[in-house]
Protein backbone atom coordinates (compact mmCIF):
# COMPACT_ATOMS: atom_id res chain seq x y z
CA UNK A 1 10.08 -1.90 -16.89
CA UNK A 2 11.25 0.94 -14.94
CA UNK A 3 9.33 3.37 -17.53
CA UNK A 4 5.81 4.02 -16.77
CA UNK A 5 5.85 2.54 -13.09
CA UNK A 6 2.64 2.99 -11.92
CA UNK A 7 1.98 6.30 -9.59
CA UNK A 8 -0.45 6.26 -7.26
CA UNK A 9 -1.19 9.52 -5.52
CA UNK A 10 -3.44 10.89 -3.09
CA UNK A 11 -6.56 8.95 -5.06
CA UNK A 12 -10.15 10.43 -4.21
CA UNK A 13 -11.83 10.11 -0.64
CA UNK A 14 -14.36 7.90 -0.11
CA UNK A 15 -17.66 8.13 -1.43
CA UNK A 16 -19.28 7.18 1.88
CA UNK A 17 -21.96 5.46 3.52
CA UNK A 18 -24.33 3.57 0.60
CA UNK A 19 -27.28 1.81 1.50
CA UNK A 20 -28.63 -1.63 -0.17
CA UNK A 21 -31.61 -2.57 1.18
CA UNK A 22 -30.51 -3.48 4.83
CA UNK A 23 -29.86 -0.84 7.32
CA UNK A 24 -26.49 -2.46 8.33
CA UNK A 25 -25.26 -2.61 4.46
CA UNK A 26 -22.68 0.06 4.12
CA UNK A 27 -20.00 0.57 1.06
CA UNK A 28 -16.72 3.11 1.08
CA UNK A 29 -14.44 3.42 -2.49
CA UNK A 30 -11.93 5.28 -3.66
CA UNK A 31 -10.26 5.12 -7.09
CA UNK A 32 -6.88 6.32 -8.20
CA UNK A 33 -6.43 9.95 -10.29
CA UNK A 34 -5.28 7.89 -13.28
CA UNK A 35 -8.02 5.13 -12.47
CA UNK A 36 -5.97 2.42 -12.94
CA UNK A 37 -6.49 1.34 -9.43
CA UNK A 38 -9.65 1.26 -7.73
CA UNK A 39 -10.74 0.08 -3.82
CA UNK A 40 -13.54 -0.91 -2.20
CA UNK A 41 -14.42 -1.82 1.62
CA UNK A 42 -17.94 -2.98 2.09
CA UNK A 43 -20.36 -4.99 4.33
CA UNK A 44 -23.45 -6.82 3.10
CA UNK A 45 -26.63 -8.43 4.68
CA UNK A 46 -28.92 -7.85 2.40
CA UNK A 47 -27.39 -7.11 -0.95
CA UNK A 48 -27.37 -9.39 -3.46
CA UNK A 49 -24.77 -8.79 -5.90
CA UNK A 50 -26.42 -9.10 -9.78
CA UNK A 51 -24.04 -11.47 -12.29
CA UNK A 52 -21.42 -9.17 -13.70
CA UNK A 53 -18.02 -9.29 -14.71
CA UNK A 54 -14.93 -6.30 -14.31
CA UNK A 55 -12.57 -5.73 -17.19
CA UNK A 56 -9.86 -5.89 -14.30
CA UNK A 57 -8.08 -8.24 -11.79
CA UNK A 58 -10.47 -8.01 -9.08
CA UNK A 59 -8.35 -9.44 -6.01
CA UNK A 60 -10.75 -9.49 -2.49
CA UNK A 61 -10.38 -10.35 1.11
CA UNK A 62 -13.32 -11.39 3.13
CA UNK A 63 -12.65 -10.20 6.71
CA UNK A 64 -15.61 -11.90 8.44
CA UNK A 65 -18.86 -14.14 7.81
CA UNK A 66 -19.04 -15.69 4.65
CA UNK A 67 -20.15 -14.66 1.00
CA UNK A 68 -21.21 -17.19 -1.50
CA UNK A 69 -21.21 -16.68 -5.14
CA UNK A 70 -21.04 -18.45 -8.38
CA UNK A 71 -17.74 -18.37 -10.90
CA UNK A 72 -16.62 -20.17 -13.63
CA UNK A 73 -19.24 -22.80 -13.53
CA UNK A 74 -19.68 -23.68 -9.99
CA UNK A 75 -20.30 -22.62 -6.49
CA UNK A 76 -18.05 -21.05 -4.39
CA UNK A 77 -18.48 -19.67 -0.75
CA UNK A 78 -15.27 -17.20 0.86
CA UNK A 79 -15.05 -16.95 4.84
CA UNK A 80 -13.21 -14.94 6.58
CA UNK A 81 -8.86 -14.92 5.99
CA UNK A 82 -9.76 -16.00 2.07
CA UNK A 83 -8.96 -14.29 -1.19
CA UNK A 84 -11.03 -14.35 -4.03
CA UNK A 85 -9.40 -13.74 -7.22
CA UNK A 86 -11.14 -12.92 -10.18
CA UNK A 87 -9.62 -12.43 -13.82
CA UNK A 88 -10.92 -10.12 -16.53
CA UNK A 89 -14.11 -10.81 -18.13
CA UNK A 90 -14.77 -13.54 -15.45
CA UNK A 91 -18.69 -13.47 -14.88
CA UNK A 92 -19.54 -13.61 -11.13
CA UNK A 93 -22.43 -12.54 -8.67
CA UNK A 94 -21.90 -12.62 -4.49
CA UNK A 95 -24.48 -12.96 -1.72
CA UNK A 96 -24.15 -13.67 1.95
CA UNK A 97 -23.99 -17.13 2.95
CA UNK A 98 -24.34 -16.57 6.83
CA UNK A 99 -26.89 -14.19 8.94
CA UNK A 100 -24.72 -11.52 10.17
CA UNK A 101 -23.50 -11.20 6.39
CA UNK A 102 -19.97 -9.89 5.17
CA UNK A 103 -17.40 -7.67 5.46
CA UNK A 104 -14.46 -7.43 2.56
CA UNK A 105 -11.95 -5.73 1.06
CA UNK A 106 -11.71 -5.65 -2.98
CA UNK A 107 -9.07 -3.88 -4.68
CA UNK A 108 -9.22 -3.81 -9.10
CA UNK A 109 -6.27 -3.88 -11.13
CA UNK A 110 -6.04 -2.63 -14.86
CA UNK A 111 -4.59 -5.40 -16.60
CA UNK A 112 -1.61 -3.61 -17.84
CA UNK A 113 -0.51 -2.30 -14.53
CA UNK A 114 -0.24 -6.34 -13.07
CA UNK A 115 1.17 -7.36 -16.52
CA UNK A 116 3.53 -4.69 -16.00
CA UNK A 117 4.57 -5.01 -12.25
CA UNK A 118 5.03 -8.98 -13.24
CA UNK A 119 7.42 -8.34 -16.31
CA UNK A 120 9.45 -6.58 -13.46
CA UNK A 121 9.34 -9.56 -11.21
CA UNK A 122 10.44 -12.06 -13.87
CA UNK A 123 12.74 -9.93 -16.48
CA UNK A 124 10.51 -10.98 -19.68
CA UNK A 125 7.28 -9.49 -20.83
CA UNK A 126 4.43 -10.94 -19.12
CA UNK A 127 1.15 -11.94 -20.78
CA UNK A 128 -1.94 -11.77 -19.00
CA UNK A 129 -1.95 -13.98 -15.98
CA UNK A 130 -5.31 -15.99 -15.25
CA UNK A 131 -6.11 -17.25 -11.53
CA UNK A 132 -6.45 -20.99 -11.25
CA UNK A 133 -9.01 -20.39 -8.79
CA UNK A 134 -11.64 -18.17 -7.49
CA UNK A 135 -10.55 -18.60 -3.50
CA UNK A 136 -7.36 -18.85 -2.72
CA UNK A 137 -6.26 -19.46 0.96
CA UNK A 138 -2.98 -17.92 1.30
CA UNK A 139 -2.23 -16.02 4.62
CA UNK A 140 0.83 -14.14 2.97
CA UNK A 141 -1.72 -12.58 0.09
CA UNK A 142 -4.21 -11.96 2.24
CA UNK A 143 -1.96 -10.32 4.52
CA UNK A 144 -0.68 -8.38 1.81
CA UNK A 145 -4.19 -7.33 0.58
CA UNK A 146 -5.32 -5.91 3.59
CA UNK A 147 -1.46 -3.48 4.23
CA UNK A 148 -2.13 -2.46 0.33
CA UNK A 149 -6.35 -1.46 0.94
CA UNK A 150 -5.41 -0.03 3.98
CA UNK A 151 -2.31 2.34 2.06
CA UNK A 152 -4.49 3.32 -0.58
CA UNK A 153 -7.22 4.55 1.52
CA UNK A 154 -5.28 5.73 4.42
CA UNK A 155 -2.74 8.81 4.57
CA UNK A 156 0.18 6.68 3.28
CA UNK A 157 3.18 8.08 0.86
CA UNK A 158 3.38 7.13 -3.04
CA UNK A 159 6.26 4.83 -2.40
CA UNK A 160 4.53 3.05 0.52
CA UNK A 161 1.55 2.12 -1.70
CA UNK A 162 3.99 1.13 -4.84
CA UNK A 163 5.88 -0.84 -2.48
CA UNK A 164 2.99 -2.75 -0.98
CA UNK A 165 1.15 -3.33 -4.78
CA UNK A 166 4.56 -4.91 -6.09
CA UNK A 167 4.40 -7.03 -3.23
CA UNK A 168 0.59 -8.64 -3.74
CA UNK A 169 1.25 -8.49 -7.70
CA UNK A 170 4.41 -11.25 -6.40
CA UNK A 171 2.30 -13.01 -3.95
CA UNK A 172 -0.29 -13.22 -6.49
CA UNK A 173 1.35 -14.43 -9.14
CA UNK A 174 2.39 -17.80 -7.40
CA UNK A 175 -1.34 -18.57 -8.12
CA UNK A 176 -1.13 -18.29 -11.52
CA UNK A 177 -2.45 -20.73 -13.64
CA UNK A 178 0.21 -22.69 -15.77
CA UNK A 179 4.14 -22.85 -15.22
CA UNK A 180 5.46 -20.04 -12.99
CA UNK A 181 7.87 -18.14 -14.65
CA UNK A 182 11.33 -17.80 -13.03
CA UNK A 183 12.76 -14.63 -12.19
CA UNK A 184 15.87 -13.08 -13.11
CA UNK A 185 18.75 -14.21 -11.10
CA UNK A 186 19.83 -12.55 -7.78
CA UNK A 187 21.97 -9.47 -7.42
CA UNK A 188 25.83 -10.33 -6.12
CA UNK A 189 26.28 -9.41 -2.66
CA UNK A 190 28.43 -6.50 -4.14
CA UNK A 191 26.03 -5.31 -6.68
CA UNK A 192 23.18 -5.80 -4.20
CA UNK A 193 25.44 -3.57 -1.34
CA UNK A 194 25.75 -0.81 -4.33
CA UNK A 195 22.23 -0.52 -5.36
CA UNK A 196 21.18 -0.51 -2.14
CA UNK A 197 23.23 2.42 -1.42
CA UNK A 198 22.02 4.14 -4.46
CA UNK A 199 18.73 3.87 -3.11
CA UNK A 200 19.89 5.28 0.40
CA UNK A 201 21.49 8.37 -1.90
CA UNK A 202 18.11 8.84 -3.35
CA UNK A 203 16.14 8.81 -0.68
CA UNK A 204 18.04 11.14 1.60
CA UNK A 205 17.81 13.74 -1.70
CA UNK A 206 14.42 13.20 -2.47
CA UNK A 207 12.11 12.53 0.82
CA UNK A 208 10.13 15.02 1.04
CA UNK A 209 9.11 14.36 -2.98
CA UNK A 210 6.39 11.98 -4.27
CA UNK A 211 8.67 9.06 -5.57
CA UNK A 212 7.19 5.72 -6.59
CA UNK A 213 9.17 2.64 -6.31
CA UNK A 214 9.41 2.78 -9.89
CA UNK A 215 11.59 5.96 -9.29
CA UNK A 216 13.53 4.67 -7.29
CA UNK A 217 14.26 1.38 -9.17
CA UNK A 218 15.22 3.92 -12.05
CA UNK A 219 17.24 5.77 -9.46
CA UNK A 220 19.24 2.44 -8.91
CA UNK A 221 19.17 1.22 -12.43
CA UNK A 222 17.73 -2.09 -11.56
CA UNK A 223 13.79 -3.72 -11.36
CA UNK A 224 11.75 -2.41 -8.29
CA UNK A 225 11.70 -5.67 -6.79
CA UNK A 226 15.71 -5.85 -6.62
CA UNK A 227 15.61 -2.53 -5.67
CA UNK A 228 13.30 -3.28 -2.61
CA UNK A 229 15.01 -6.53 -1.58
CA UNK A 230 18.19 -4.96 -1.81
CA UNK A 231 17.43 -1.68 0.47
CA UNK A 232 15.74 -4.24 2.82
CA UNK A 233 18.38 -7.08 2.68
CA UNK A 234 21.39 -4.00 3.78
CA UNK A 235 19.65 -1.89 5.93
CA UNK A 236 16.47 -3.81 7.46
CA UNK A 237 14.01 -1.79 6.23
CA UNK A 238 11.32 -0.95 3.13
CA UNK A 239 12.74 2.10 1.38
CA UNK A 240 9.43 3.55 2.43
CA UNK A 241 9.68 3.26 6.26
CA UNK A 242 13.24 4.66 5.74
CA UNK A 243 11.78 7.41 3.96
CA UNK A 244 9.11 8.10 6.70
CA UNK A 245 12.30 7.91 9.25
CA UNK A 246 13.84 10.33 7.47
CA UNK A 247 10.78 13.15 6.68
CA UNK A 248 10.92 12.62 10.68
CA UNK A 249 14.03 13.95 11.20
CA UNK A 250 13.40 16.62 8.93
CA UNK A 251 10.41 17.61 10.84
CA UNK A 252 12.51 17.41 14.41
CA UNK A 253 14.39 19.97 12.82
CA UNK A 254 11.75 22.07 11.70
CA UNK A 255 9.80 22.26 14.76
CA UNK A 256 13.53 22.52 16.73
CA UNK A 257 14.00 25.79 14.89
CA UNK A 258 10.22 26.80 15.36
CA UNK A 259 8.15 26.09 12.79
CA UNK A 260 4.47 25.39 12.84
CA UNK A 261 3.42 21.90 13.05
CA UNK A 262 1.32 21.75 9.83
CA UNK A 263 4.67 23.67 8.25
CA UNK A 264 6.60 20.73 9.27
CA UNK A 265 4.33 18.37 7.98
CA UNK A 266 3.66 19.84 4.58
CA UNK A 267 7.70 20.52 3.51
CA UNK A 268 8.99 17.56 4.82
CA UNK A 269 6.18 15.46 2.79
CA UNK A 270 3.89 14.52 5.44
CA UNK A 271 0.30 14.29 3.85
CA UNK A 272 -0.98 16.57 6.47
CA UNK A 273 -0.73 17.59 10.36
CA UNK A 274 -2.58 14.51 11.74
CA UNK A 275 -0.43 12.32 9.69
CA UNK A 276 2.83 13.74 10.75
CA UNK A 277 1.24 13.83 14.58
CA UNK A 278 0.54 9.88 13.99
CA UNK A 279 3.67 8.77 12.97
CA UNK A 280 5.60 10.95 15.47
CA UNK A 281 4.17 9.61 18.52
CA UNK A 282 4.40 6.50 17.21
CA UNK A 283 8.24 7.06 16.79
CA UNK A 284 8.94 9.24 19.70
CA UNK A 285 6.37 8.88 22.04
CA UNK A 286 5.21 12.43 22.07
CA UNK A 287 3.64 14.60 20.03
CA UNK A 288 5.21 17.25 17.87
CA UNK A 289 3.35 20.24 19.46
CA UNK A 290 5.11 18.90 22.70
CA UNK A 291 8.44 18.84 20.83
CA UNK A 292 8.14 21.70 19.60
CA UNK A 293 6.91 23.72 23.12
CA UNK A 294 9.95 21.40 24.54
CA UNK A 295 12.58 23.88 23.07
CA UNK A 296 10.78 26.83 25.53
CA UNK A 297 10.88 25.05 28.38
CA UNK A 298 14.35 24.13 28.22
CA UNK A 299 15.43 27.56 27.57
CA UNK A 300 13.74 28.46 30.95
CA UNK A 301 14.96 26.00 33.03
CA UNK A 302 18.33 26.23 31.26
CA UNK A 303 18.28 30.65 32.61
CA UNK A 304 16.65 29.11 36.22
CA UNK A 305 19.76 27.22 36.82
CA UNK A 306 22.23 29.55 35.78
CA UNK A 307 24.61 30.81 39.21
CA UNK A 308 23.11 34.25 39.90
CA UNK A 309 26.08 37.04 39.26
């Protein structure tokens, strides 16, 4: 299923503030190029959500109070740390069930894109997958949710957001309704070392480019989820935070020879200057204005110390 991974690029920016009847209601989205992905981060006091169904998997986290809403026949009410999971077609409407309201991530899937990541999990074709239930409590997912929102609205790389959607389309599917389906059997220890280094050989030639996990599973000849567990299992981390390492060193280099910091940011694959700043402190501890300024200063006291002749 390596052909046709999904890519998801830079997406659109929010849409911004949108108002629904209370002055503390606000609503951000963003949606993927191909749409195929969309993401929305919302509070609510006073909105009451009409009943309506998506023609996606609609996977949400509630972050705090408590929304209340009717599915499938009964009541249901999601507080904070839950996951509501709602499959295609599944009629719904959402209202708060406590003063202060709600806050919550939702992210959509197009159907083929979780059938798809799933049929690389287990090895088979998938058909489509149908929630048992509408809340789900489940730490892991809702864990996983919140890193994947945050990726697709934030200033993270292709591969990071691949990476972290293969990982909720697994977590997900062990709340699928019916028998889970197995997945294909583990890698040796001597074909997982391999493709792991394949992956390592990839990366080091490609990070500054826009890879998907997908490319890199095709890259390794193997599923993306063997290629992530083997990268992770040999050298401790995602292929994406190797990557990142990686586009850093690239950038030390740069801004060692004198390049500009938005230079450094934009040809070693950096989304812009503030993301490459981020990340670099974060690494180094400074920033990479200071690194770069660093190389002057050494210079000079390198000449102040030399014995006069």
């Amino acid at each position: 299923m390596n052909a046709g991974a999904p890519r998801i690029l830079a997406g659109a920016a929010h849409t911004g503030w949108v108002g629904h009847g209370e002055p503390a209601d606000w609503a951000r989205y963003w949606r993927s190029p191909d749409g195929r992905v969309e993401a929305m981060h919302a509070h609510f006091r006073g909105h009451v959500y009409h009943r309506h169904s998506h023609d996606t998997y609609s996977l949400g986290l509630t972050e705090t109070g408590a929304q209340g809403f009717t599915c499938r026949g009964a009541g249901h009410v999601s507080t904070a740390g839950l996951v509501m999971a709602f499959n295609p077609d599944d009629p719904h409407d959402g209202h708060a069930a406590a003063g202060g309201g709600f806050t919550y991530r939702m992210i959509h899937l197009a159907p083929g894109l979780l059938t798809g990541l799933l049929a690389d999990l287990t090895g088979r074709p998938a058909a489509m997958p149908l929630f048992a239930a509408p809340v789900i409590a489940d730490p892991a997912l809702a864990a996983g949710l919140r890193r994947l929102h945050e990726s697709l609205t934030g200033p993270a790389s292709p591969l990071e957001r691949s990476e972290r959607l293969t990982t909720v389309a697994a977590l997900a599917a062990r709340h699928e309704a019916g028998p889970r389906q197995r997945g294909p059997a583990a890698l040796t220890a001597r074909d997982g070392a391999l493709t792991a280094d394949r992956v390592r050989a990839f990366l080091h030639d490609r990070y500054a480019s826009q890879a998907t996990l997908g490319d890199v599973a095709a890259a390794a000849g193997c599923s993306r989820f063997a290629a992530y567990r083997a990268f992770r299992g040999r050298y401790g981390l995602p292929p994406s935070d190797y990557e990142r390492l990686l586009r850093l060193r690239a950038a030390r280099r740069a801004l060692a020879a004198g390049s500009a910091v938005a230079d450094a940011a934009a040809m070693t694959g950096f989304a812009d200057q503030a993301h490459l700043t981020r990340w670099f402190r974060r690494c180094y501890g400074i920033t990479p204005a200071a690194y770069r300024a660093a190389g002057g200063a050494a210079d000079l006291r390198q000449r102040n110390d030399m014995p006069q002749l």
